[in-house]
Protein backbone atom coordinates (compact mmCIF):
# COMPACT_ATOMS: atom_id res chain seq x y z
CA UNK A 1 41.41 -4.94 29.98
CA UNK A 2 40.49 -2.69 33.17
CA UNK A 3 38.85 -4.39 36.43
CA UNK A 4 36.69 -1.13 36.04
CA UNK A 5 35.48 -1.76 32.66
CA UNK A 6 31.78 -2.01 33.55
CA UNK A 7 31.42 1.75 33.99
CA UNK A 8 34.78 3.09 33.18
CA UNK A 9 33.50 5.65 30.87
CA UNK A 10 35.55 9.24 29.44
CA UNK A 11 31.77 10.74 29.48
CA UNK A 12 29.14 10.24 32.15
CA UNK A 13 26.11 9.13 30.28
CA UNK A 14 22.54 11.23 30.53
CA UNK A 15 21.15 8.07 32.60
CA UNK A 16 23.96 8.79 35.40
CA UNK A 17 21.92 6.25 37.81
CA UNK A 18 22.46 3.58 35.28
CA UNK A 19 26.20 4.25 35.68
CA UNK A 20 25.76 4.01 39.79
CA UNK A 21 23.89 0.97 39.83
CA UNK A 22 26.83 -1.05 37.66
CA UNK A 23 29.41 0.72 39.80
CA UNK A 24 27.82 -0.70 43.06
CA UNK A 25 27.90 -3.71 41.61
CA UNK A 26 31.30 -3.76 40.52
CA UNK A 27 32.58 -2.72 43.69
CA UNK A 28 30.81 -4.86 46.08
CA UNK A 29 32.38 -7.70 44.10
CA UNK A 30 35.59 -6.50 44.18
CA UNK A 31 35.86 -5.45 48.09
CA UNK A 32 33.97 -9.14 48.92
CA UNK A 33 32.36 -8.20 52.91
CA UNK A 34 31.72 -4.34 52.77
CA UNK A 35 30.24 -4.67 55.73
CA UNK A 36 33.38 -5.55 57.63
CA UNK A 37 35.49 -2.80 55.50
CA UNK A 38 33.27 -0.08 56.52
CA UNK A 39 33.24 -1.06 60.08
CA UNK A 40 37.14 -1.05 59.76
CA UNK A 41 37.04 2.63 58.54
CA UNK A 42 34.35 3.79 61.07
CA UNK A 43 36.81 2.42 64.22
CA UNK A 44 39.14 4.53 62.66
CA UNK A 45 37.56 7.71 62.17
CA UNK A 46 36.01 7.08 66.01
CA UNK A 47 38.94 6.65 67.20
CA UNK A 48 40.79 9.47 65.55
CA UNK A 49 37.69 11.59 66.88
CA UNK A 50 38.37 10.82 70.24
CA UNK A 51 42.17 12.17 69.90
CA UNK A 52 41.39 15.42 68.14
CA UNK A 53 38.79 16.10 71.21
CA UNK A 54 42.01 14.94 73.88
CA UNK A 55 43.70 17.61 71.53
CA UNK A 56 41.20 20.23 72.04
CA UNK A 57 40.80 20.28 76.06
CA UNK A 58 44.16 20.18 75.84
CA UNK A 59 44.88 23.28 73.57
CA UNK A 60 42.05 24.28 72.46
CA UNK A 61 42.04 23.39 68.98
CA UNK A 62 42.23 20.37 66.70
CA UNK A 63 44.47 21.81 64.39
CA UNK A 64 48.07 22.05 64.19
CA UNK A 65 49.85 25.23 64.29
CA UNK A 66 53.05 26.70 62.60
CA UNK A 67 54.35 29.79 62.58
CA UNK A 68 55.46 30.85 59.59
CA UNK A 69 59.24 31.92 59.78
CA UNK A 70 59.59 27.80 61.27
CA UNK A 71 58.33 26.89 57.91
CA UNK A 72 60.90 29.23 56.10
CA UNK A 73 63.98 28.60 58.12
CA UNK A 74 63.29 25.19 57.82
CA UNK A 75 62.54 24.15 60.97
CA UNK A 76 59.71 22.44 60.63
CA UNK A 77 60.24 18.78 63.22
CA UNK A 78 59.30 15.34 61.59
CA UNK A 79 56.83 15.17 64.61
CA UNK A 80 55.14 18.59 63.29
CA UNK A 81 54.99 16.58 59.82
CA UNK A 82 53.63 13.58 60.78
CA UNK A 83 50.72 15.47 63.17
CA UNK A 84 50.06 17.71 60.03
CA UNK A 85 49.61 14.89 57.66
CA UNK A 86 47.49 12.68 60.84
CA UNK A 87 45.19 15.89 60.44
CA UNK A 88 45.55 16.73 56.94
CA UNK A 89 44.74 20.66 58.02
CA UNK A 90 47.13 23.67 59.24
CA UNK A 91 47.29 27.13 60.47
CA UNK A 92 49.94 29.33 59.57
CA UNK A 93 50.47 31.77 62.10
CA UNK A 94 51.78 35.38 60.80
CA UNK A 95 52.20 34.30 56.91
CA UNK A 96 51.91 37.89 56.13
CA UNK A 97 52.68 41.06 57.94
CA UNK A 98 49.46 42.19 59.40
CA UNK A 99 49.46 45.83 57.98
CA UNK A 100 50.31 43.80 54.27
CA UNK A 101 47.22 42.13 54.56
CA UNK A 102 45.13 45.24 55.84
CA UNK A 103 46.08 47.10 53.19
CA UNK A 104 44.75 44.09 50.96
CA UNK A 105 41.76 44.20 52.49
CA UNK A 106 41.49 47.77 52.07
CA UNK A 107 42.80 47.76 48.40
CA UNK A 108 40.11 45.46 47.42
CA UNK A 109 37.13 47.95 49.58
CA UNK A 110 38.40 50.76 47.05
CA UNK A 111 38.31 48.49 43.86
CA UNK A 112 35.21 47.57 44.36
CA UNK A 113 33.69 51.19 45.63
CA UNK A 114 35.57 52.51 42.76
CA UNK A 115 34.17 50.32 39.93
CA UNK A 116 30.63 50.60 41.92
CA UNK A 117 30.23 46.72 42.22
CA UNK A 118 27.10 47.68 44.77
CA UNK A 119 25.53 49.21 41.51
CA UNK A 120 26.27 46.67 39.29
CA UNK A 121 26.18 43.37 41.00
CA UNK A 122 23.46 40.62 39.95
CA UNK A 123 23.63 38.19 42.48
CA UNK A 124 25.08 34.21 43.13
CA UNK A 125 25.15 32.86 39.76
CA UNK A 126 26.53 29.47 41.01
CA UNK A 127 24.12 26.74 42.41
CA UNK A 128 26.95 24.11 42.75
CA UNK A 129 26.09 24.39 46.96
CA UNK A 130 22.60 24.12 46.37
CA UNK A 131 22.50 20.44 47.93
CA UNK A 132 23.96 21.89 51.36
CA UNK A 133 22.12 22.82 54.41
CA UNK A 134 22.35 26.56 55.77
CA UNK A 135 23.41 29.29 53.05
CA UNK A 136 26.41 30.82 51.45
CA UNK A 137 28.68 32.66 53.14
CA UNK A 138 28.71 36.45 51.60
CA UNK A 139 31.40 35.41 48.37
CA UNK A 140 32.43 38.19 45.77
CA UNK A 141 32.86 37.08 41.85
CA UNK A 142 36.05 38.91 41.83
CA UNK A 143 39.54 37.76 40.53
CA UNK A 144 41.70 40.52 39.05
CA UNK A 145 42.26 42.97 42.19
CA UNK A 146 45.66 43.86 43.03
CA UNK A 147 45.07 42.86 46.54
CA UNK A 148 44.65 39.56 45.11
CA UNK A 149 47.26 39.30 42.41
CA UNK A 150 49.84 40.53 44.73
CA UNK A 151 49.06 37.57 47.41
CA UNK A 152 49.10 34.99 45.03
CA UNK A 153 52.59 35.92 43.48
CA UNK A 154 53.69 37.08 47.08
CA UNK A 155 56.91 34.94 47.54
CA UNK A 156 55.94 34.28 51.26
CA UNK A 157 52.86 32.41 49.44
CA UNK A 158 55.33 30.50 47.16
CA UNK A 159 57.06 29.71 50.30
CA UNK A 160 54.26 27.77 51.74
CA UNK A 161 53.18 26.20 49.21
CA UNK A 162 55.95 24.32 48.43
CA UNK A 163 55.99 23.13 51.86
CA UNK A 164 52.77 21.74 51.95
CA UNK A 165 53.16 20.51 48.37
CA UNK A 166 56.33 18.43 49.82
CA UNK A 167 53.57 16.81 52.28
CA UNK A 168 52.61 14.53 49.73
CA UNK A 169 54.21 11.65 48.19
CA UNK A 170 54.98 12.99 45.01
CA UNK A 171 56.92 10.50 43.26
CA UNK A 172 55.40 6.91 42.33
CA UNK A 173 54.41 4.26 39.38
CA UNK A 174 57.62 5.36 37.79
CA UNK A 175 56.95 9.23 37.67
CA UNK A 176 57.02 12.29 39.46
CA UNK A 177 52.94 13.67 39.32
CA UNK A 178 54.13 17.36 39.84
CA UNK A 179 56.58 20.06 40.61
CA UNK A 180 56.24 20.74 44.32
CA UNK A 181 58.25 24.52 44.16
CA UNK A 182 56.15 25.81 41.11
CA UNK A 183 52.07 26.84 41.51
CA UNK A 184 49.66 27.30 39.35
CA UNK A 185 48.05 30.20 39.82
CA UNK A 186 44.71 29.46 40.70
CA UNK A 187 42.10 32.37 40.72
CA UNK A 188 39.29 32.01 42.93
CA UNK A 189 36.97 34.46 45.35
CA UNK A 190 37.09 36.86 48.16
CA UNK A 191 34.54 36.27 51.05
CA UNK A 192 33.76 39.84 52.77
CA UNK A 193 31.39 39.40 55.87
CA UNK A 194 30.44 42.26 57.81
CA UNK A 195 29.94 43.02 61.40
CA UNK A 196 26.41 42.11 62.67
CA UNK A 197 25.76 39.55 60.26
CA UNK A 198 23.66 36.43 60.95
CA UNK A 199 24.38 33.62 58.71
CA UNK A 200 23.41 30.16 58.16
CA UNK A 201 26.52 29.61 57.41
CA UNK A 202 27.67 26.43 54.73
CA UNK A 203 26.57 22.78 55.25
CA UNK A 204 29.18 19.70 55.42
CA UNK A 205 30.68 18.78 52.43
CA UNK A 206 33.73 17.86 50.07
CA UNK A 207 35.22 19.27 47.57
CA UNK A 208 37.36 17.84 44.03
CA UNK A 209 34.84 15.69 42.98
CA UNK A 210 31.34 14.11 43.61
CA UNK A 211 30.03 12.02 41.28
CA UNK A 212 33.57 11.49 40.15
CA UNK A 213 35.17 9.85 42.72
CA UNK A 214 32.94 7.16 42.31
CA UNK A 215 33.03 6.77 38.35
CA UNK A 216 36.57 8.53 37.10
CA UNK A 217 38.84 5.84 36.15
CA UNK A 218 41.66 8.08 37.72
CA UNK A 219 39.91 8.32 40.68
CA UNK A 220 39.04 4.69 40.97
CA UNK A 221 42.91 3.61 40.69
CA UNK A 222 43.20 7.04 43.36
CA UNK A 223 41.86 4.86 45.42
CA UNK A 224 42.09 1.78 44.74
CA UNK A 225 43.71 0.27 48.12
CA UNK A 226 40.14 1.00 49.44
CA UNK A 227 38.34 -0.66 46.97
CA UNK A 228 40.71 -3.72 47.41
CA UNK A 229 39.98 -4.14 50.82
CA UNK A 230 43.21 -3.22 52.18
CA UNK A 231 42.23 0.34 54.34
CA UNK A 232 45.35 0.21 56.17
CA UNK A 233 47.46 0.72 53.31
CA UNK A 234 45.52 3.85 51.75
CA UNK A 235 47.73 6.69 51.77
CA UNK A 236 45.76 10.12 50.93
CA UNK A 237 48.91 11.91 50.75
CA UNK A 238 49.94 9.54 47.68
CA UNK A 239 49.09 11.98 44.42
CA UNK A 240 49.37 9.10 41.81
CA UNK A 241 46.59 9.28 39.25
CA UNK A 242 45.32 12.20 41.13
CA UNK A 243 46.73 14.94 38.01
CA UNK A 244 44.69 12.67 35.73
CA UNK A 245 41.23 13.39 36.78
CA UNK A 246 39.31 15.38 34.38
CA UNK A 247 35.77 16.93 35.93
CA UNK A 248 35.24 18.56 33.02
CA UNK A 249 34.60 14.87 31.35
CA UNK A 250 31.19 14.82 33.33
CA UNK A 251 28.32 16.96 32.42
CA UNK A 252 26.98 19.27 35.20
CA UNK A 253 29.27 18.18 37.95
CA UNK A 254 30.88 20.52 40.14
CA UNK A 255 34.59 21.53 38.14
CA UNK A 256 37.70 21.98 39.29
CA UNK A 257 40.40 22.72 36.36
CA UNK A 258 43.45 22.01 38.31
CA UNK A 259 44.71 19.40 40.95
CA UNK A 260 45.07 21.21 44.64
CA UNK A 261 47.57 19.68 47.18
CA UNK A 262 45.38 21.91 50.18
CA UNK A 263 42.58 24.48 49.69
CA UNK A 264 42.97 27.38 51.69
CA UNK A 265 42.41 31.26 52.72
CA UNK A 266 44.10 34.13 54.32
CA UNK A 267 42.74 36.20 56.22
CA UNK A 268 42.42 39.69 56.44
CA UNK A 269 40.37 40.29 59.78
CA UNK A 270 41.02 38.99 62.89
CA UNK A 271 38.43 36.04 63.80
CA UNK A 272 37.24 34.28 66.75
CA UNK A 273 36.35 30.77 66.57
CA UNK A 274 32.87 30.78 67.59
CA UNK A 275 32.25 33.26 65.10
CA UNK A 276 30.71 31.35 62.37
CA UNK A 277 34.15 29.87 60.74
CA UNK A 278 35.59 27.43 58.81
CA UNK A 279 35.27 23.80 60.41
CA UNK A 280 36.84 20.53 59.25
CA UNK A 281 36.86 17.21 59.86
CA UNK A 282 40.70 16.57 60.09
CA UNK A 283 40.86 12.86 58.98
CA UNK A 284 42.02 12.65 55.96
CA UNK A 285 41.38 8.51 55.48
CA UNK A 286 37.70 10.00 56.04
CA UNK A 287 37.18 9.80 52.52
CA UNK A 288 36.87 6.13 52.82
CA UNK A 289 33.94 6.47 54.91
CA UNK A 290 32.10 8.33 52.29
CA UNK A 291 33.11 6.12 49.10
CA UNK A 292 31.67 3.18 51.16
CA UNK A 293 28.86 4.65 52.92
CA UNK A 294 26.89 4.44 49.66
CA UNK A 295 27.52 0.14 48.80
CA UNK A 296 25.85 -0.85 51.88
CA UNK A 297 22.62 -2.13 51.75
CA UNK A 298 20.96 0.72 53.20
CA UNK A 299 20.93 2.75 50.53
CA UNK A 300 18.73 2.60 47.10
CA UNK A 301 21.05 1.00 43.81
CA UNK A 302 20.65 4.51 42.05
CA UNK A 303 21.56 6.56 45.24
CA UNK A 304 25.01 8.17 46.35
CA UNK A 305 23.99 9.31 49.89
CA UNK A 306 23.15 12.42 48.29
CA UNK A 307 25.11 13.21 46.14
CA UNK A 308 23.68 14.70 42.90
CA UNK A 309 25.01 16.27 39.47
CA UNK A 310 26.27 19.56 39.60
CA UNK A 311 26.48 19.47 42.97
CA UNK A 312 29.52 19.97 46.14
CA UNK A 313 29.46 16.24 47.32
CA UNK A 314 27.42 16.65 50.74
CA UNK A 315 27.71 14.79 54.34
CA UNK A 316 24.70 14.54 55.90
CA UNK A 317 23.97 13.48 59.46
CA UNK A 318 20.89 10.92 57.55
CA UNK A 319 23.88 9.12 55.79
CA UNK A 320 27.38 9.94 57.80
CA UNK A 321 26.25 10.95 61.67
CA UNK A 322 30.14 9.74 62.82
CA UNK A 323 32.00 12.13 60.54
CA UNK A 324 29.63 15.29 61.92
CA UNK A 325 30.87 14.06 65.48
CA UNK A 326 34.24 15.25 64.36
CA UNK A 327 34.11 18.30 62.63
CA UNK A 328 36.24 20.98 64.50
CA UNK A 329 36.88 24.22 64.28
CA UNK A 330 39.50 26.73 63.43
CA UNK A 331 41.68 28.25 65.95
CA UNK A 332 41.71 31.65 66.64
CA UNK A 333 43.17 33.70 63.70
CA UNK A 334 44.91 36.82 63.16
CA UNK A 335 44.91 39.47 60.01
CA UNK A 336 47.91 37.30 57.94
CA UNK A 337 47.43 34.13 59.04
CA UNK A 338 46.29 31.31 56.57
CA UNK A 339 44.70 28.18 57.32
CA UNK A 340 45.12 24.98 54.82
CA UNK A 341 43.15 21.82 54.32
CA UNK A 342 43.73 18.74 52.42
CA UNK A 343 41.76 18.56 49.19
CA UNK A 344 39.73 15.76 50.39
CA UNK A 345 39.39 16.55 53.85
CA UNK A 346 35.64 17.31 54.95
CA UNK A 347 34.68 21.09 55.88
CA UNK A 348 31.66 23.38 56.89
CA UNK A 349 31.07 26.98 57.68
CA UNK A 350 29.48 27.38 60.84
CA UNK A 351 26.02 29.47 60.95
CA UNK A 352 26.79 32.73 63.52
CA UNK A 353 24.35 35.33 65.06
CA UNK A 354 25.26 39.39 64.81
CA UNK A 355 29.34 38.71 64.08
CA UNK A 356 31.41 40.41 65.79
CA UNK A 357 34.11 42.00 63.72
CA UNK A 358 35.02 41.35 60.39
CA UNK A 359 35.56 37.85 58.49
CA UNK A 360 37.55 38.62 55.23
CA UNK A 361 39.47 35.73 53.49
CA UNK A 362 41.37 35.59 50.17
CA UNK A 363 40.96 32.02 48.88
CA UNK A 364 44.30 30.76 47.55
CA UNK A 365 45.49 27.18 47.20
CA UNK A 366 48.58 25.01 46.77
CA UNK A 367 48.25 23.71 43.18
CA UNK A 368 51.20 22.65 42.01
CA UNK A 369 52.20 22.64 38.54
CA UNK A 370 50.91 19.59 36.48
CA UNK A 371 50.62 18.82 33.24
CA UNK A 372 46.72 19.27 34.35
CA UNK A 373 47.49 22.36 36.01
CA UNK A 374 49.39 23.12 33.24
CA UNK A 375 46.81 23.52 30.71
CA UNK A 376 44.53 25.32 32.79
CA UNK A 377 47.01 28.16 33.92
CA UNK A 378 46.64 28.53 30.02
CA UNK A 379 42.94 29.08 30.35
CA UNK A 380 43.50 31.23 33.16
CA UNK A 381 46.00 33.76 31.14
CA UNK A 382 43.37 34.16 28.95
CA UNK A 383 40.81 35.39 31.21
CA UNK A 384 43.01 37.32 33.31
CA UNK A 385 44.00 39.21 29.89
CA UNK A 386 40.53 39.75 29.20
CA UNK A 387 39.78 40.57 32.88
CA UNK A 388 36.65 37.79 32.44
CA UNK A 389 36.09 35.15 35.36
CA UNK A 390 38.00 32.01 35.00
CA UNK A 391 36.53 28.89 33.31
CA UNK A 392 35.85 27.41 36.26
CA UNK A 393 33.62 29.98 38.06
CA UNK A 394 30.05 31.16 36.35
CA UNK A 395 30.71 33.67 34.21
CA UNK A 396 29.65 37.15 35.51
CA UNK A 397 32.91 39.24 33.88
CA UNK A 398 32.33 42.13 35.93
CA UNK A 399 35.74 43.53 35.87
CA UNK A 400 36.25 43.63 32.05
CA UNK A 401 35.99 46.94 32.10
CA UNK A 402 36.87 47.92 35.36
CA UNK A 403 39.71 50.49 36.05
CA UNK A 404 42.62 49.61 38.36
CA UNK A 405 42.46 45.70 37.67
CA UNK A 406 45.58 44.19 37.97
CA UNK A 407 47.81 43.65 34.42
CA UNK A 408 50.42 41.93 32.54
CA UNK A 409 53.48 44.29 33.30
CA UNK A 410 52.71 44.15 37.19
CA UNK A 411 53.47 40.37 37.10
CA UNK A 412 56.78 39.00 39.12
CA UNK A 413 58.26 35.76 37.98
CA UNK A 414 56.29 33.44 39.98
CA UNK A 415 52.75 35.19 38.78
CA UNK A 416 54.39 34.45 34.80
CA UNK A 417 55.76 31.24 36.34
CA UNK A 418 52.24 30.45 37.58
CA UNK A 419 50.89 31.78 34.59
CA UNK A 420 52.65 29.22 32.31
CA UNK A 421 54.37 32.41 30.90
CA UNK A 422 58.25 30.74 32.31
């Protein structure tokens, strides 16, 4: 019989706050002096501040940096391992050629001018940020592009993928949880964000999971060193149990279909970093602080510091002020660079004032094929047949009919790989 069986459930009930309060309790028995554990974690994550800010007066970024052609020739030192894991964030320096990715960026201009998306757009029909401070950034609901298509299948993209799949420890309880050198090809949006904009830009928050990570039995064993009292020996770059977690088991939480090693972009403008970019916390073992944070006594018995169905899972500076000391931003990039983050790791978008230049990304992650990843390249075939947005994103199908979308016979064998199709 599970330790977890008090609120180990396959559905989240309608009375969700029921569900928290037996949780709490559950877990406050099981950890014995939360107290003490958080205090562990927040020396950690204060300490590990105080290096990344040594790290930024002394290069003037928090993040590590590769250059690509290391990561292909195989180059890559143990020390640039170990720093990238210690972070759990990267920048890949020239992962495309830069006139590649311009021509992307002006491929997907003339799809959209020539299936006049101005005309027919309706507006955000997501509200799974609506628990964030500050605003969206400017995202378009499109998937099928050939600017798109061709990055995902580009086999400079398979490349680094399977690097940064090979971060984690893949093998464990007896099985392997993935295949680090095949991706599922995960669809997902294009931000576009002209010069001279002024934008609030996108509160603190985590993605994967919010109400989950507290109530998933997969998630509970995911971390389950943590909720044994034994911090030290968490490991966020283990990926047992983390293929089993099923969001779509929950109503109205935030879904992800498929397990992602690192979320990430490439970009197809140059972008300074002071101009309203992507920022992360880069301490991984941060996600301790917030699956604590709610058990202490603090915080009301139906409460999760915030967090609420259907809803990003947000840090706030009421409930986590340490973890907003450390968020940090991107380097400097270049057109065909790519930046990564670990799937738990904590980001923002910061607000900026009349932009200067351009900030276009292509969001593309490492999701390795899974048996979970599996099924859902399944669902995405379908819908990039159809030319309809993929299960996970509202649906909005604006480029069912549109002309020049991106088909079948144009795929390369890691798009069919990625599309379950090999």
């Amino acid at each position: 019989m599970s330790k977890y069986q008090t609120f180990e459930s396959a559905v989240l009930p309608e009375n969700h706050q029921d569900s928290i309060v037996k949780m709490k309790k559950a877990l406050r028995a099981q950890i014995g002096d939360v107290a003490s554990l958080f205090a562990e974690v927040s020396d950690f994550i204060a300490t590990e501040i105080e290096s990344i800010k040594v790290q930024q007066a002394l290069t003037g970024s928090g993040w590590p940096v590769l250059e690509y052609d290391v990561i292909a020739n195989g180059q890559v030192t143990e020390a640039q391992r170990v720093a990238i894991k210690r972070r759990g964030c990267l920048v890949i320096k020239n992962h495309f050629p830069r006139d590649q990715v311009l021509a992307w960026d002006k491929g997907l201009l003339d799809y959209l001018d020539n299936n006049d998306f101005d005309a027919v757009y309706r507006g955000p029909a997501d509200q799974f940020f609506g628990n964030l401070e500050a605003s969206r950034p400017e995202i378009f609901p499109i998937y099928w592009s050939p600017s798109q298509m061709q990055l995902r299948q580009h086999e400079r993209m398979g490349t680094a993928q399977s690097f940064l799949n090979r971060l984690w420890k893949n093998r464990s309880h007896g099985q392997e949880w993935f295949n680090p050198d095949v991706n599922a090809l995960y669809p997902d949006r294009v931000r576009r964000r002209p010069p001279g904009t002024t934008s609030r830009g996108l509160g603190a928050h985590t993605d994967s999971g919010a109400l989950e990570r507290w109530l998933h039995p997969a998630y509970l064993k995911v971390f389950d060193k943590i909720y044994n009292n034994d911090f030290k020996s968490y490991d966020p770059w283990d990926a047992a149990f983390r293929t089993e977690v099923d969001e779509y088991a929950y109503k109205d939480t935030v879904k992800c279909s498929a397990f992602r090693t690192f979320q990430g972009w490439t970009a197809l403008s140059d972008m300074l970093a002071d101009q309203g970019v992507l920022h992360t916390l880069p301490i991984p073992k941060a996600m301790a602080y917030l699956l604590l944070r709610p058990l202490l006594d603090d915080v009301p018995e139906d409460e999760l510091c915030g967090v609420a169905p259907g809803k990003v899972l947000p840090v706030s500076e009421k409930w986590h002020p340490l973890l907003l000391q450390g968020m940090t931003p991107i380097p400097e990039v270049q057109a065909g660079d790519s930046v990564w983050w670990h799937c738990d790791v904590v980001h923002s978008v910061a607000p900026v004032e009349n932009q200067q230049g351009w900030g276009n990304v292509m969001y593309v992650p490492a999701a390795p094929m899974c048996a979970k990843n599996r099924r859902y390249a399944g669902d995405v075939l379908r819908a990039f047949e159809q030319g309809v947005s993929p299960d996970d994103f509202p649906r909005e199908d604006y480029e069912q009919c549109w002309t020049g979308r991106f088909t079948a016979p144009q795929l390369n064998a890691l798009g069919r790989r990625g599309l379950g199709l090999e």
